[in-house]
Protein backbone atom coordinates (compact mmCIF):
# COMPACT_ATOMS: atom_id res chain seq x y z
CA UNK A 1 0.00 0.00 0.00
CA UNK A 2 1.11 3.45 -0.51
CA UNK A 3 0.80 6.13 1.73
CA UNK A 4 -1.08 9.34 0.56
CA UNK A 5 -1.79 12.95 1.83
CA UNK A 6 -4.71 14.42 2.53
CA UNK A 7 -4.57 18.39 2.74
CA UNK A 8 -7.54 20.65 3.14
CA UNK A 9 -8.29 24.07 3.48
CA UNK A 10 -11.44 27.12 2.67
CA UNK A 11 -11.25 30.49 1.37
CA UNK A 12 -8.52 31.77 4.02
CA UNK A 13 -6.39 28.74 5.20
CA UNK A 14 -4.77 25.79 3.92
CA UNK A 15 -3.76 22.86 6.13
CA UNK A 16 -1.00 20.34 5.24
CA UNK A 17 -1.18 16.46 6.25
CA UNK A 18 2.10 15.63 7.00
CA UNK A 19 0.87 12.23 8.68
CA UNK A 20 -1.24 10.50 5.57
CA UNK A 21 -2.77 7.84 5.23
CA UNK A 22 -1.93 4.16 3.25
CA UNK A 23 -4.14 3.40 0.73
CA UNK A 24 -4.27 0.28 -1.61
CA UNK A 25 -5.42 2.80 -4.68
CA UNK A 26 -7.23 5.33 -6.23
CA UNK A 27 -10.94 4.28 -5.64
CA UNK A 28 -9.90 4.34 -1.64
CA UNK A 29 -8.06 7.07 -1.99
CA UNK A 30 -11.01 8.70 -3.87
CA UNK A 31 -13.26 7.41 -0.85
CA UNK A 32 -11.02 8.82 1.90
CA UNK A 33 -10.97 12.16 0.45
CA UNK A 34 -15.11 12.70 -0.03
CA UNK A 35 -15.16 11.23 3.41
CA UNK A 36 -12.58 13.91 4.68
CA UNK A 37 -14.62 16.44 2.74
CA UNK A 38 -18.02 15.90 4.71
CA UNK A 39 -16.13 16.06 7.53
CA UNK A 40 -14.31 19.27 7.06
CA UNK A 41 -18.00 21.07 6.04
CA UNK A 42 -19.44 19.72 8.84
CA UNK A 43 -17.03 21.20 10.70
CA UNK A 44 -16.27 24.23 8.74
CA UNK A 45 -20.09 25.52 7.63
CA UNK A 46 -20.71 27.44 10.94
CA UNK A 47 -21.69 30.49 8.67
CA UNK A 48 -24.00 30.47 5.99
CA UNK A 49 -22.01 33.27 4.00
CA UNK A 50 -20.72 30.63 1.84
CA UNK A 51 -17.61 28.42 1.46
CA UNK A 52 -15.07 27.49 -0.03
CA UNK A 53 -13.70 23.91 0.63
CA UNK A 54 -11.25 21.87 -0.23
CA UNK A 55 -9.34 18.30 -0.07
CA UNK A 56 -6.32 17.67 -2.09
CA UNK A 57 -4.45 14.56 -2.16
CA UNK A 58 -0.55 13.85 -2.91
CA UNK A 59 1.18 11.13 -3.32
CA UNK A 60 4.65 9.99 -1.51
CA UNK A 61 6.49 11.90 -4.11
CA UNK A 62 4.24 14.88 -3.59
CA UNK A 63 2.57 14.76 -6.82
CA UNK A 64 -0.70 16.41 -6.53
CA UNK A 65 -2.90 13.66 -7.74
CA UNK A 66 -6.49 14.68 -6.66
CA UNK A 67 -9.09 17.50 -5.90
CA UNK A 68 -12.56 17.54 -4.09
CA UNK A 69 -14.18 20.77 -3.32
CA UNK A 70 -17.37 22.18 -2.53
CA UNK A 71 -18.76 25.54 -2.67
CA UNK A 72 -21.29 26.95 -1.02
CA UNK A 73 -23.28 30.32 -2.04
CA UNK A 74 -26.99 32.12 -0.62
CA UNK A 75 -28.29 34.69 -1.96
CA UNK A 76 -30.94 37.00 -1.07
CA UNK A 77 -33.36 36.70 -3.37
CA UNK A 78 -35.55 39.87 -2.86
C-alpha cells in the first residue's frame, strides 16, 4: 500500500497532512478524500455566507494527484 496525503483548506487557510494515510489505490483514496470532505463542512459551515472547501491529495512523491471541493453560495433573493 502506498501512503497518501490528505490536505484541506477554505477560502482563508490551507492545512498540510504531514501524517497521511496508506491506501491500496485510487478508488480508496477517492473514498477517503469525499469522506474527509463531509467532515471538514461539517465542521467548517458554521456560517451560511458561503464556502469554499477543499481536499487535495498527494502522493509519496508529492505529486498532486487529486481534488474535491465544494462551494457553497446564498443569496438574497428579494
Amino acid at each position: 500500500m502506498a501512503r497518501f496525503y490528505f490536505d484541506s483548506g477554505d477560502r482563508d487557510l490551507f492545512f498540510e497532512d504531514e501524517i497521511g494515510v496508506e491506501c491500496a489505490g485510487l478508488d480508496e483514496v477517492r473514498r477517503a478524500g469525499f469522506e474527509g470532505l463531509i467532515d471538514l463542512t461539517r465542521e467548517s459551515l458554521k456560517s451560511i455566507d458561503g464556502q469554499q472547501l477543499f481536499i487535495e491529495v498527494r502522493d509519496e512523491n508529492g505529486d498532486k494527484i487529486l481534488r474535491l471541493s465544494l462551494s457553497l453560495q446564498v443569496k438574497l433573493m428579494k
